[in-house]
N, C-alpha and C. Protein backbone atom coordinates (compact mmCIF):
# COMPACT_ATOMS: atom_id res chain seq x y z
N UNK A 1 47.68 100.23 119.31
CA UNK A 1 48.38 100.98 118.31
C UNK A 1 49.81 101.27 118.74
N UNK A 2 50.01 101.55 120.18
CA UNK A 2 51.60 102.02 120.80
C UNK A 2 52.12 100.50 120.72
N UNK A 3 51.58 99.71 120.42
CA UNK A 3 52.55 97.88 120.76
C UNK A 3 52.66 97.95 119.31
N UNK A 4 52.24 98.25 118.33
CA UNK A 4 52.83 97.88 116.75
C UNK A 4 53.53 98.92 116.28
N UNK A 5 53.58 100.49 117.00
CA UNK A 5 54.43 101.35 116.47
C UNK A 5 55.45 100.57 117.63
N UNK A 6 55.85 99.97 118.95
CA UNK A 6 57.12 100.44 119.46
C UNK A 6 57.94 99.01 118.70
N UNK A 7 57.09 97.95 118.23
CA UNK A 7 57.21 96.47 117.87
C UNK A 7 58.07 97.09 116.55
N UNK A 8 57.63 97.42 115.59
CA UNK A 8 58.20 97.97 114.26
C UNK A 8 59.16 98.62 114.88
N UNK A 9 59.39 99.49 115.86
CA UNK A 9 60.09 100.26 115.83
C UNK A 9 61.63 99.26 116.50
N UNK A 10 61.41 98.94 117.00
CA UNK A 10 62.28 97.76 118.05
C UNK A 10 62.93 96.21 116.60
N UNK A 11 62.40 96.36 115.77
CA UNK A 11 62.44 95.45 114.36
C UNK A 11 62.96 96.09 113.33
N UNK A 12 63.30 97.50 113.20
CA UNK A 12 63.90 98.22 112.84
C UNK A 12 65.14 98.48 113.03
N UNK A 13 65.33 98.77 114.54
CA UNK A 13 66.50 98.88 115.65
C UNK A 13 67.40 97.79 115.39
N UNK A 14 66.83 96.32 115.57
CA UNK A 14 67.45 95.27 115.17
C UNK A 14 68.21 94.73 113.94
N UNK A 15 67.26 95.30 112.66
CA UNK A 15 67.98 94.84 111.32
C UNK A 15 68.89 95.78 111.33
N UNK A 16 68.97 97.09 111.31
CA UNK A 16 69.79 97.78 111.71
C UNK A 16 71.01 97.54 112.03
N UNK A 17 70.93 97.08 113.41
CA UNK A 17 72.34 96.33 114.51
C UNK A 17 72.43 95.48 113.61
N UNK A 18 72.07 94.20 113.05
CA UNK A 18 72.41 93.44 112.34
C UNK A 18 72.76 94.01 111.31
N UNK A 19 72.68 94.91 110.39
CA UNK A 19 73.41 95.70 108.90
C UNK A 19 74.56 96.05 109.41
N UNK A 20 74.66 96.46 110.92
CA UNK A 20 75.84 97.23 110.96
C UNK A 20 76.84 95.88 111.73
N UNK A 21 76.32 95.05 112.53
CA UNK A 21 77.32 94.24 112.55
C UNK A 21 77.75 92.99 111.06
N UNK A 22 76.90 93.28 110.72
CA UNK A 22 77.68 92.23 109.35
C UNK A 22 78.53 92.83 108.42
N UNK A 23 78.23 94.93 108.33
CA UNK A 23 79.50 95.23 108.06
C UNK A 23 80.44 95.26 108.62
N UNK A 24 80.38 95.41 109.99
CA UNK A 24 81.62 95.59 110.58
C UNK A 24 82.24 94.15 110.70
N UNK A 25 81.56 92.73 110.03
CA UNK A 25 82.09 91.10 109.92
C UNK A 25 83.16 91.31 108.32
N UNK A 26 82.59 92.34 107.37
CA UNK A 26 82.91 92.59 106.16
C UNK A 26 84.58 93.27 106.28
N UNK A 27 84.45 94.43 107.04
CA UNK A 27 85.15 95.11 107.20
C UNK A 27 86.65 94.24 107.95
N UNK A 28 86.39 93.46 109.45
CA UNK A 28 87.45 92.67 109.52
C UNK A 28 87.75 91.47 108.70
N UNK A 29 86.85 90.96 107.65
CA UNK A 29 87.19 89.82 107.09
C UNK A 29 88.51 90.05 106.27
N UNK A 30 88.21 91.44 105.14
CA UNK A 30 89.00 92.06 103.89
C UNK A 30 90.29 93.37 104.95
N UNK A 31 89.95 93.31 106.53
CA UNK A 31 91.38 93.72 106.45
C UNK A 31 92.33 93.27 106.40
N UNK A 32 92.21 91.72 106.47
CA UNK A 32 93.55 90.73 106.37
C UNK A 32 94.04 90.69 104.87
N UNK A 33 95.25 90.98 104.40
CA UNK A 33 95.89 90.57 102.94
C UNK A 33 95.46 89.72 102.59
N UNK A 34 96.03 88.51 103.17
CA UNK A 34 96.08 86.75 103.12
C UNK A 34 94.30 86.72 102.25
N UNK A 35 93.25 86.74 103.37
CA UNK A 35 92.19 87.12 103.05
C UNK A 35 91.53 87.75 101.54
N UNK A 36 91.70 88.54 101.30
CA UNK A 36 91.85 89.07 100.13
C UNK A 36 92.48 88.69 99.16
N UNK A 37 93.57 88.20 98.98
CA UNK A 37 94.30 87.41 98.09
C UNK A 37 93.91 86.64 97.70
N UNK A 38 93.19 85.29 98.76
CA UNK A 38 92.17 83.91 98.69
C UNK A 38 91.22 84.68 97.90
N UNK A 39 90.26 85.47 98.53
CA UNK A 39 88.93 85.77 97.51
C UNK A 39 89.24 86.24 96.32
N UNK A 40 90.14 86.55 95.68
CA UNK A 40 91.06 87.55 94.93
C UNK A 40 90.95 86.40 93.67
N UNK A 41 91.88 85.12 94.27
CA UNK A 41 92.35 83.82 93.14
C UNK A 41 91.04 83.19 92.91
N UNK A 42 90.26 83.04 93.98
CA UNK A 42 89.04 82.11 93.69
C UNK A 42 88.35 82.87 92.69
N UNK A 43 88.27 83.95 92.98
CA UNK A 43 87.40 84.92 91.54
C UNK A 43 87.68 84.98 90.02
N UNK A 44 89.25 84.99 90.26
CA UNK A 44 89.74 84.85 89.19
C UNK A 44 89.55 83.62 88.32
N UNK A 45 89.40 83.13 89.37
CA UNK A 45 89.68 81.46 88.56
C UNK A 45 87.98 81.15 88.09
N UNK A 46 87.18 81.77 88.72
CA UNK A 46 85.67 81.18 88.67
C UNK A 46 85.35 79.90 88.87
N UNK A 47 85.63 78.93 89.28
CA UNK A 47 85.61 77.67 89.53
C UNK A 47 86.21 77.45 90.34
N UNK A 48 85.78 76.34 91.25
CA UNK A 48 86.60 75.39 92.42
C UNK A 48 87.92 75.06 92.52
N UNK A 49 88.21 75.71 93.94
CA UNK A 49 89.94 75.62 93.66
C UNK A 49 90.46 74.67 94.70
N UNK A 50 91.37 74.13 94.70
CA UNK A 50 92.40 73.16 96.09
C UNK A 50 92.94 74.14 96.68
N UNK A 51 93.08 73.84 97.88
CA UNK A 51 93.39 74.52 98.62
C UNK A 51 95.65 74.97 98.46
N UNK A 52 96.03 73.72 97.64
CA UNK A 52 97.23 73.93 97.11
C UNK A 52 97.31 74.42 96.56
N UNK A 53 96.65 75.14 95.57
CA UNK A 53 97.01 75.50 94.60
C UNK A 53 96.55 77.36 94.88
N UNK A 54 95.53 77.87 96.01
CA UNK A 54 95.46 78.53 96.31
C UNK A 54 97.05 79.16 97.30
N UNK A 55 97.15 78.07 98.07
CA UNK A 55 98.32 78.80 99.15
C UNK A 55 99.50 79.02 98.01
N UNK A 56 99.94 78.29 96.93
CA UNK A 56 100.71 78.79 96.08
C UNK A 56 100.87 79.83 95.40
N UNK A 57 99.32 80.21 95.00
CA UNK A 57 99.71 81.72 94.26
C UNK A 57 99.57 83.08 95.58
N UNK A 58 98.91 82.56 96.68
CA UNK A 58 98.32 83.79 97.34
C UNK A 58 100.40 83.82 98.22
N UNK A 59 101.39 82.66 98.31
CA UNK A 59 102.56 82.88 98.71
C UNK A 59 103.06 83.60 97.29
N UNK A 60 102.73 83.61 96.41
CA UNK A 60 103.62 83.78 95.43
C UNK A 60 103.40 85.26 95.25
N UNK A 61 101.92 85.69 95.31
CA UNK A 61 101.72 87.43 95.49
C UNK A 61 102.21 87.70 96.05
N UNK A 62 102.56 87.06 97.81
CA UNK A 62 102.98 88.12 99.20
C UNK A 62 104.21 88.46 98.87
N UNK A 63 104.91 87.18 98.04
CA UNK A 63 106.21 87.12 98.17
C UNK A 63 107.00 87.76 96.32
N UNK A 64 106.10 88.40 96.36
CA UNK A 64 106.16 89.07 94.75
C UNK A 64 106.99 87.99 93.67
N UNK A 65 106.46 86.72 93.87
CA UNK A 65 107.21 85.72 93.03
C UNK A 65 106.65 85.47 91.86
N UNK A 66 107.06 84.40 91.41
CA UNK A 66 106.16 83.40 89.98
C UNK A 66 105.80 82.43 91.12
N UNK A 67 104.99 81.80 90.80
CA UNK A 67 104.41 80.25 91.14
C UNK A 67 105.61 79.48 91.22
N UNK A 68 106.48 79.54 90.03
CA UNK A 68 106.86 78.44 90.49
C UNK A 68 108.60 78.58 90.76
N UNK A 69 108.81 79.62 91.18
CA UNK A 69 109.48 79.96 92.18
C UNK A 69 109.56 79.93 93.77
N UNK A 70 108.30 79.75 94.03
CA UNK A 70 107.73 79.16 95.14
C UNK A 70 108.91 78.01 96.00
N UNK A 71 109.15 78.53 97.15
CA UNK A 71 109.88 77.02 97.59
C UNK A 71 109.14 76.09 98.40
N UNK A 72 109.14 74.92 99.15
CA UNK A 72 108.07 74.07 99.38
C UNK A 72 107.99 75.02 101.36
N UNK A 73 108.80 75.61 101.47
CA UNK A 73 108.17 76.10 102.70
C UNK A 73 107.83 77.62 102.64
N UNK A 74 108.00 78.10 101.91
CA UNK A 74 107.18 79.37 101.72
C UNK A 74 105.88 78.46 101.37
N UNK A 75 105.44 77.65 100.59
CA UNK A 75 104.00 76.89 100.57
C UNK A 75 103.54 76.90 101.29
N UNK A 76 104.33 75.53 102.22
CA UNK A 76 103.72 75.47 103.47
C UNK A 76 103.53 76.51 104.70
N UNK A 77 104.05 77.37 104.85
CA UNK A 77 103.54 78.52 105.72
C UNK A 77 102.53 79.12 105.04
N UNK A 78 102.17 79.41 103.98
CA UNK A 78 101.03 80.26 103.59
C UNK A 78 99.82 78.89 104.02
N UNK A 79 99.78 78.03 103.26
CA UNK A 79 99.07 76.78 103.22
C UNK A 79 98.31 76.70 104.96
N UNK A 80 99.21 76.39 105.79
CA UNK A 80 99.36 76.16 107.38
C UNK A 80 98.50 77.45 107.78
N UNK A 81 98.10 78.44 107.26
CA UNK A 81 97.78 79.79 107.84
C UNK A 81 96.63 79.43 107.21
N UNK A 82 96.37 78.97 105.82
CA UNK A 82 95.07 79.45 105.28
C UNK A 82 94.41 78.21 105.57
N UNK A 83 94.59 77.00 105.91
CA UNK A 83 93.67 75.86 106.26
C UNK A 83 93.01 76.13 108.01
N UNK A 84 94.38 76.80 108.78
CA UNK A 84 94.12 76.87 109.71
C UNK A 84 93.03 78.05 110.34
N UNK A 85 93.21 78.89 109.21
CA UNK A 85 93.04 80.32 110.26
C UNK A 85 91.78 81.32 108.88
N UNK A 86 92.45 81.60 108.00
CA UNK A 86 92.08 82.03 107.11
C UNK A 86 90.84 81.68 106.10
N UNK A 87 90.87 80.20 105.81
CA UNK A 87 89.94 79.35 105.09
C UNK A 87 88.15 79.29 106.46
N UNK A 88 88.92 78.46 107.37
CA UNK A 88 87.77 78.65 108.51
C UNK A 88 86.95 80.19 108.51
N UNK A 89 87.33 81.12 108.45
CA UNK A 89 87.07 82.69 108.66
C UNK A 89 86.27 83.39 107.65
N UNK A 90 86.75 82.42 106.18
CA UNK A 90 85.95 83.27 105.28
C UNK A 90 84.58 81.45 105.67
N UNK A 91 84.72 80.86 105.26
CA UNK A 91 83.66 79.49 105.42
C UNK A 91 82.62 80.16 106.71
N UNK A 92 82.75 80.71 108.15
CA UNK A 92 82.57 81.28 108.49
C UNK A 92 81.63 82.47 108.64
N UNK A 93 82.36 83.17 107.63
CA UNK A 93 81.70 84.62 106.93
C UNK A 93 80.37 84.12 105.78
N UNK A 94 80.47 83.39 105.70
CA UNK A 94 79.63 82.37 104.28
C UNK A 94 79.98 82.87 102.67
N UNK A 95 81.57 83.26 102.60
CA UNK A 95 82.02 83.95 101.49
C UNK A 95 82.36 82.72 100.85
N UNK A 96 83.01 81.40 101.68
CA UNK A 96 83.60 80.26 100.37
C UNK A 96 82.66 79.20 101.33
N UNK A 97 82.58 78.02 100.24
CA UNK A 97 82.38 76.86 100.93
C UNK A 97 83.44 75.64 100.82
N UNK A 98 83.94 75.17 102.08
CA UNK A 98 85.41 74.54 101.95
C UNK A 98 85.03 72.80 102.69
N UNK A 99 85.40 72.04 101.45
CA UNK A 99 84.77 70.60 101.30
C UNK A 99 86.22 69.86 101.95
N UNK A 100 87.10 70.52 102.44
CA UNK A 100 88.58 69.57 102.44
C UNK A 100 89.41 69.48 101.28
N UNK A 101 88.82 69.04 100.24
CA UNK A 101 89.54 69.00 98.90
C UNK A 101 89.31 70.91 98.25
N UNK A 102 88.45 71.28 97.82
CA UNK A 102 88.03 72.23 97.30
C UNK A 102 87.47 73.18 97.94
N UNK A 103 87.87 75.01 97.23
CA UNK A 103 87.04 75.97 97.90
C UNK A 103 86.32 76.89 96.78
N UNK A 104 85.15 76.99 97.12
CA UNK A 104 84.00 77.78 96.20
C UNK A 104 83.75 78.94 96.91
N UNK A 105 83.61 79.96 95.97
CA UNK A 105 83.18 81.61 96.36
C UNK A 105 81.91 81.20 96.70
N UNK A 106 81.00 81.44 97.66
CA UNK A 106 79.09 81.61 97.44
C UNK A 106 78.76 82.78 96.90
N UNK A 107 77.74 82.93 97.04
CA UNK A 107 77.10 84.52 96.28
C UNK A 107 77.09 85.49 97.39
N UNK A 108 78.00 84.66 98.36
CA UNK A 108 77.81 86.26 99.33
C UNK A 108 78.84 86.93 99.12
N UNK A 109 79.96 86.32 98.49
CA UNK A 109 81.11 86.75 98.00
C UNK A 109 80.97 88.07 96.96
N UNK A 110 79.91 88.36 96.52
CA UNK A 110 79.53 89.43 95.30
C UNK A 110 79.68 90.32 96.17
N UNK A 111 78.82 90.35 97.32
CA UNK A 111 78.44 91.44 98.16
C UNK A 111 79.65 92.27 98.88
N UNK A 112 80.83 91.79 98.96
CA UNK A 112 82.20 92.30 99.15
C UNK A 112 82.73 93.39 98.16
N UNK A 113 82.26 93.38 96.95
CA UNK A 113 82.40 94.49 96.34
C UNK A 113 82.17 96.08 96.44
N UNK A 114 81.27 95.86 96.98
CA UNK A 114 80.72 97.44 97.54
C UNK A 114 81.75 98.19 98.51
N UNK A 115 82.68 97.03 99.20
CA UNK A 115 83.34 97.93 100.22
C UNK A 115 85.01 97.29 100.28
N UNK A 116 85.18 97.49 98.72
CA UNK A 116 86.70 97.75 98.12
C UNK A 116 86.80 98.29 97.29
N UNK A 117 86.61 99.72 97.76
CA UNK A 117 87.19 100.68 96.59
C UNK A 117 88.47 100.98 96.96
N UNK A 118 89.29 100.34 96.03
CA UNK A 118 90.87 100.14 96.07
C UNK A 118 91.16 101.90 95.10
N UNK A 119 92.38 102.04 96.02
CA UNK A 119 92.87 103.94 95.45
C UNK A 119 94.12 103.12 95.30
N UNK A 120 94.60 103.29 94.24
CA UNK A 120 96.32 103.13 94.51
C UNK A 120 96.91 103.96 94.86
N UNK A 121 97.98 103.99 95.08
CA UNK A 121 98.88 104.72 95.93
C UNK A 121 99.54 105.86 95.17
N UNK A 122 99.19 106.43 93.72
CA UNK A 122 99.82 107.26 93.08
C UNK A 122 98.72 107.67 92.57
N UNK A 123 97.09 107.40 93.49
CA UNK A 123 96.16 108.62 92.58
C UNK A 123 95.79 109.33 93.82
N UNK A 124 94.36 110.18 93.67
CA UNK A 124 93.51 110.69 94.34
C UNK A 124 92.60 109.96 94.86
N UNK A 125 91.86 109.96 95.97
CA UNK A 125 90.30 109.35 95.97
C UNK A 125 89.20 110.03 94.91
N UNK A 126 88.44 109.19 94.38
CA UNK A 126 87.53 109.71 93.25
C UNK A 126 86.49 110.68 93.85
N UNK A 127 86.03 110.84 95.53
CA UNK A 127 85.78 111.64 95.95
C UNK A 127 86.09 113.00 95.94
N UNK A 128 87.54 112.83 96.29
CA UNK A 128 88.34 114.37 96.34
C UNK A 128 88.37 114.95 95.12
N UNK A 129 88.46 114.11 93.94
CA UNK A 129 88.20 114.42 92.63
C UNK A 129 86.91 115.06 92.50
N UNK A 130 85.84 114.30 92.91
CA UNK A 130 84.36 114.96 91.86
C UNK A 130 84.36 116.28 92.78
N UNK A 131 84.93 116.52 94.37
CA UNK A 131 84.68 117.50 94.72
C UNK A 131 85.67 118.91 94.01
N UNK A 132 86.75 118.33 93.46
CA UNK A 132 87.52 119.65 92.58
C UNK A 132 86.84 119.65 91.51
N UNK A 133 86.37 118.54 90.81
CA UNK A 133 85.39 119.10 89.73
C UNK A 133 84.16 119.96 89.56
N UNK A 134 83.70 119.63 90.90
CA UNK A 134 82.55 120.35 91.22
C UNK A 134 83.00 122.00 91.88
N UNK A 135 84.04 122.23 92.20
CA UNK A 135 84.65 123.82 92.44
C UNK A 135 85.11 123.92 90.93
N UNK A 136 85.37 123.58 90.15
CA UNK A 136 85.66 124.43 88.82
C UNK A 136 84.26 124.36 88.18
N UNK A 137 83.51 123.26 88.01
CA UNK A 137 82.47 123.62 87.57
C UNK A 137 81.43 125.18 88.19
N UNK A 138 81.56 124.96 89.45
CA UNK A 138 81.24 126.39 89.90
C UNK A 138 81.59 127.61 89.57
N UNK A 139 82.53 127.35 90.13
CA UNK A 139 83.29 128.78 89.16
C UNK A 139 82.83 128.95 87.75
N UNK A 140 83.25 128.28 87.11
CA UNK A 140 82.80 128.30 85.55
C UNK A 140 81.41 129.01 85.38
N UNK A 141 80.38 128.28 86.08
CA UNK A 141 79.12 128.37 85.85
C UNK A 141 78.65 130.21 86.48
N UNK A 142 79.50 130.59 87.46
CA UNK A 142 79.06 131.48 88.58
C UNK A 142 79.96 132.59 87.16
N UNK A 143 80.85 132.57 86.83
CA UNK A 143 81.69 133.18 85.98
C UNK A 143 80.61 133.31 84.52
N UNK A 144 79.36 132.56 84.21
CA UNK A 144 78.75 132.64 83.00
C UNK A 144 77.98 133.56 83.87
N UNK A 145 77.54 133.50 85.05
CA UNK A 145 76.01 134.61 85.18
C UNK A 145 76.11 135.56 85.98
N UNK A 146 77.59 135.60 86.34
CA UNK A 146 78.16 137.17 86.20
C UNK A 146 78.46 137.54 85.47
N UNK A 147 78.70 137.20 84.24
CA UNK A 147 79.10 137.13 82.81
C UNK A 147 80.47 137.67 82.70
N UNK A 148 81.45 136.76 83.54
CA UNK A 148 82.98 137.33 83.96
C UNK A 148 83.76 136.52 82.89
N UNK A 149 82.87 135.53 82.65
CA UNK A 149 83.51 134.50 81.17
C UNK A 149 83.06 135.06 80.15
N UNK A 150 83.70 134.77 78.95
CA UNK A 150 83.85 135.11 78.03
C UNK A 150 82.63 134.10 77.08
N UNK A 151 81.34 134.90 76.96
CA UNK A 151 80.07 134.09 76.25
C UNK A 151 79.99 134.78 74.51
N UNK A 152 81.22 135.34 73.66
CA UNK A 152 81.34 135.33 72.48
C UNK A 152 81.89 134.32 72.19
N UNK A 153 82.93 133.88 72.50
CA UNK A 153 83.47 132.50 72.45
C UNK A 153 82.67 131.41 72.52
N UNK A 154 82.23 131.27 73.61
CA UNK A 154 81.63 129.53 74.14
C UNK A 154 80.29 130.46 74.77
N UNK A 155 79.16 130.50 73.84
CA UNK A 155 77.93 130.52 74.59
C UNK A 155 77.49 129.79 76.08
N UNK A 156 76.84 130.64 76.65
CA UNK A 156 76.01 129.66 77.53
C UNK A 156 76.05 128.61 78.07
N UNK A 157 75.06 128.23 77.14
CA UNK A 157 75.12 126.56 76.83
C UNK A 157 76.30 126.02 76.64
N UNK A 158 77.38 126.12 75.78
CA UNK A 158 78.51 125.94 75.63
C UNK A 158 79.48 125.12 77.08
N UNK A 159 79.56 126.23 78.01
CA UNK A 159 79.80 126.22 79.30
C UNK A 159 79.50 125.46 80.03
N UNK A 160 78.15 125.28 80.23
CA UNK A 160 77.05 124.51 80.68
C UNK A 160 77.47 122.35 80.41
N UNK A 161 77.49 122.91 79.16
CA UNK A 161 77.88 121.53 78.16
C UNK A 161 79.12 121.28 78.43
N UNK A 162 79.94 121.79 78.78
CA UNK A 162 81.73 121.32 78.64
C UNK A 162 81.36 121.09 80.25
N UNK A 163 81.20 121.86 81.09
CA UNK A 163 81.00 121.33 82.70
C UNK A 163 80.65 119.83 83.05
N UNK A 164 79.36 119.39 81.81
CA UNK A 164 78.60 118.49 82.21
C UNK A 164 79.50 117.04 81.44
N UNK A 165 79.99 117.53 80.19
CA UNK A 165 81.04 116.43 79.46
C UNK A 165 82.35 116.53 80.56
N UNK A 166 82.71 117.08 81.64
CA UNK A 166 83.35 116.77 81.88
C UNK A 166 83.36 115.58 83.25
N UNK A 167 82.39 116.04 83.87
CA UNK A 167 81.66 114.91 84.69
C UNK A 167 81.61 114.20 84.27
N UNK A 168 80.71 113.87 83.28
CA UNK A 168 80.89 112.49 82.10
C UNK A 168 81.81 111.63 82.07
N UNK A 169 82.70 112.43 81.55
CA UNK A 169 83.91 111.66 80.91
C UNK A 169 85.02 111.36 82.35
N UNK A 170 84.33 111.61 83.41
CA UNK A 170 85.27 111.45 85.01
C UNK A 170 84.27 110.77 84.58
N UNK A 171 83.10 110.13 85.17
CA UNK A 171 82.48 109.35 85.12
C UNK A 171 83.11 108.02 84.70
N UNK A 172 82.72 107.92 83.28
CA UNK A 172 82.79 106.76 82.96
C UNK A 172 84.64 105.99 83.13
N UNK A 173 85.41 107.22 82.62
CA UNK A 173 87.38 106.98 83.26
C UNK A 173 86.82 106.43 84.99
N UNK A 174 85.72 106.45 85.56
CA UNK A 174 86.10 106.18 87.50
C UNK A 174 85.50 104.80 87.33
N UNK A 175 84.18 104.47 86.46
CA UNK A 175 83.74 103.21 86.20
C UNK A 175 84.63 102.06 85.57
N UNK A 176 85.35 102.39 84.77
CA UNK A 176 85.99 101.84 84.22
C UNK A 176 87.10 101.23 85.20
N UNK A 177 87.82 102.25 85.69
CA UNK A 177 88.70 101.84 86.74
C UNK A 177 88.23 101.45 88.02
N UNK A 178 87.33 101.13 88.45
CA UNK A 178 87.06 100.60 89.35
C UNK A 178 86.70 99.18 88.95
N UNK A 179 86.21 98.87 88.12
CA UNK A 179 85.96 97.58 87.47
C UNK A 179 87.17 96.55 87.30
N UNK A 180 88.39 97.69 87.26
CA UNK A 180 89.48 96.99 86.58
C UNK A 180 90.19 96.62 88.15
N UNK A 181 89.52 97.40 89.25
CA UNK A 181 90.64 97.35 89.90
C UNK A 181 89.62 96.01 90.65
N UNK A 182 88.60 95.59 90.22
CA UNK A 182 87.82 94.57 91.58
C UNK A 182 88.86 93.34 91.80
N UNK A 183 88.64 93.03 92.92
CA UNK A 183 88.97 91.52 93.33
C UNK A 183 88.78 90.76 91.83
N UNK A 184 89.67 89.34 91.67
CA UNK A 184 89.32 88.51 90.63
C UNK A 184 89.72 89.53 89.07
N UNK A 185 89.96 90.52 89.01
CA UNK A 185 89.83 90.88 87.67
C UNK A 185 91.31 90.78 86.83
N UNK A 186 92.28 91.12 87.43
CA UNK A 186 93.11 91.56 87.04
C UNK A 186 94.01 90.07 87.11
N UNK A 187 95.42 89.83 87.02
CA UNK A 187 96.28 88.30 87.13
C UNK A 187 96.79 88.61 88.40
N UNK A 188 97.29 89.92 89.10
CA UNK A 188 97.48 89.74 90.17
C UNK A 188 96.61 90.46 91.35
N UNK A 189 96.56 90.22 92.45
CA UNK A 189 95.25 91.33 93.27
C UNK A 189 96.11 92.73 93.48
N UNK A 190 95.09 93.80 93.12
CA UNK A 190 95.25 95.07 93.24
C UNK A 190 95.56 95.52 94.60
């Protein structure tokens, strides 16, 4: 009985180490730009891309251009980085599969979503948010059953109900924008 509890327990330990090192494979893959940019166009595009036509737009993001403003060695330096260094890394990771001519997202590529929640730089984290929502909702609520709010106006329930529509409606405004902000969604990466 002690060899199948320490066996499970030791098989546990392991998937474990393995969850946590394949995030921490996740985590350095998407801290590179370059990186992100590639998974970024391939998504967008949903279909098989050349590898030219990738180093063109992912130079043309870095370099806040059009395409075809592009000069042939801004190409080739992005190009030279992503055949060499970049392309190998995600093929690698098992995020694309890269034939020489063409590169395909796999389905492990989905699984990158979970750990880019992109904040831009002129909001809040949606964290810090639900936690101020959740101090006014308190208040509010602590203010109905001390009865320090005003329950001729907005009953009870009332209170109760505007607290909970307001979660809501953060809700679905955080779903929304997070959707908008994924890899692949938008024309340029977020």
């Amino acid at each position: 009985m002690a060899t199948t509890t320490e066996s499970q327990s030791a098989t546990e330990g392991t998937t474990r180490q393995d969850d946590q090192s394949r995030q921490g494979e996740i985590f350095d893959l998407l801290s590179n730009r370059r990186r992100r940019y590639a998974i970024h166009y391939c998504k967008r595009e949903g279909e098989p891309v050349t590898l030219g036509d990738l180093a063109e737009h992912v130079a043309a993001w870095e370099l806040d251009k059009e395409v075809e403003e592009i000069t042939a060695a801004e190409r080739k330096r992005v190009y030279t980085s992503l055949q060499q260094t970049h392309v190998p890394t995600l093929e690698r990771a098992d995020v694309i599969e890269f034939d020489d001519r063409t590169i395909e997202l796999t389905s492990e590529a989905t699984e990158l979503d979970v750990y880019l929640d992109i904040v831009p730089a002129d909001t809040i984290p949606w964290s810090t948010y639900y936690l101020g929502l959740t101090g006014v909702g308190t208040i509010v609520m602590a203010g109905v059953w001390l009865e320090a709010v005003p329950t001729e106006v907005i009953p009870e329930l009332g209170w109760a109900t505007l607290v909970f529509a307001l979660f809501a409606v953060s809700a679905v405004v955080h779903d929304v924008q997070t959707r908008r902000m994924r890899l692949g969604e938008l024309e340029r990466p977020p």
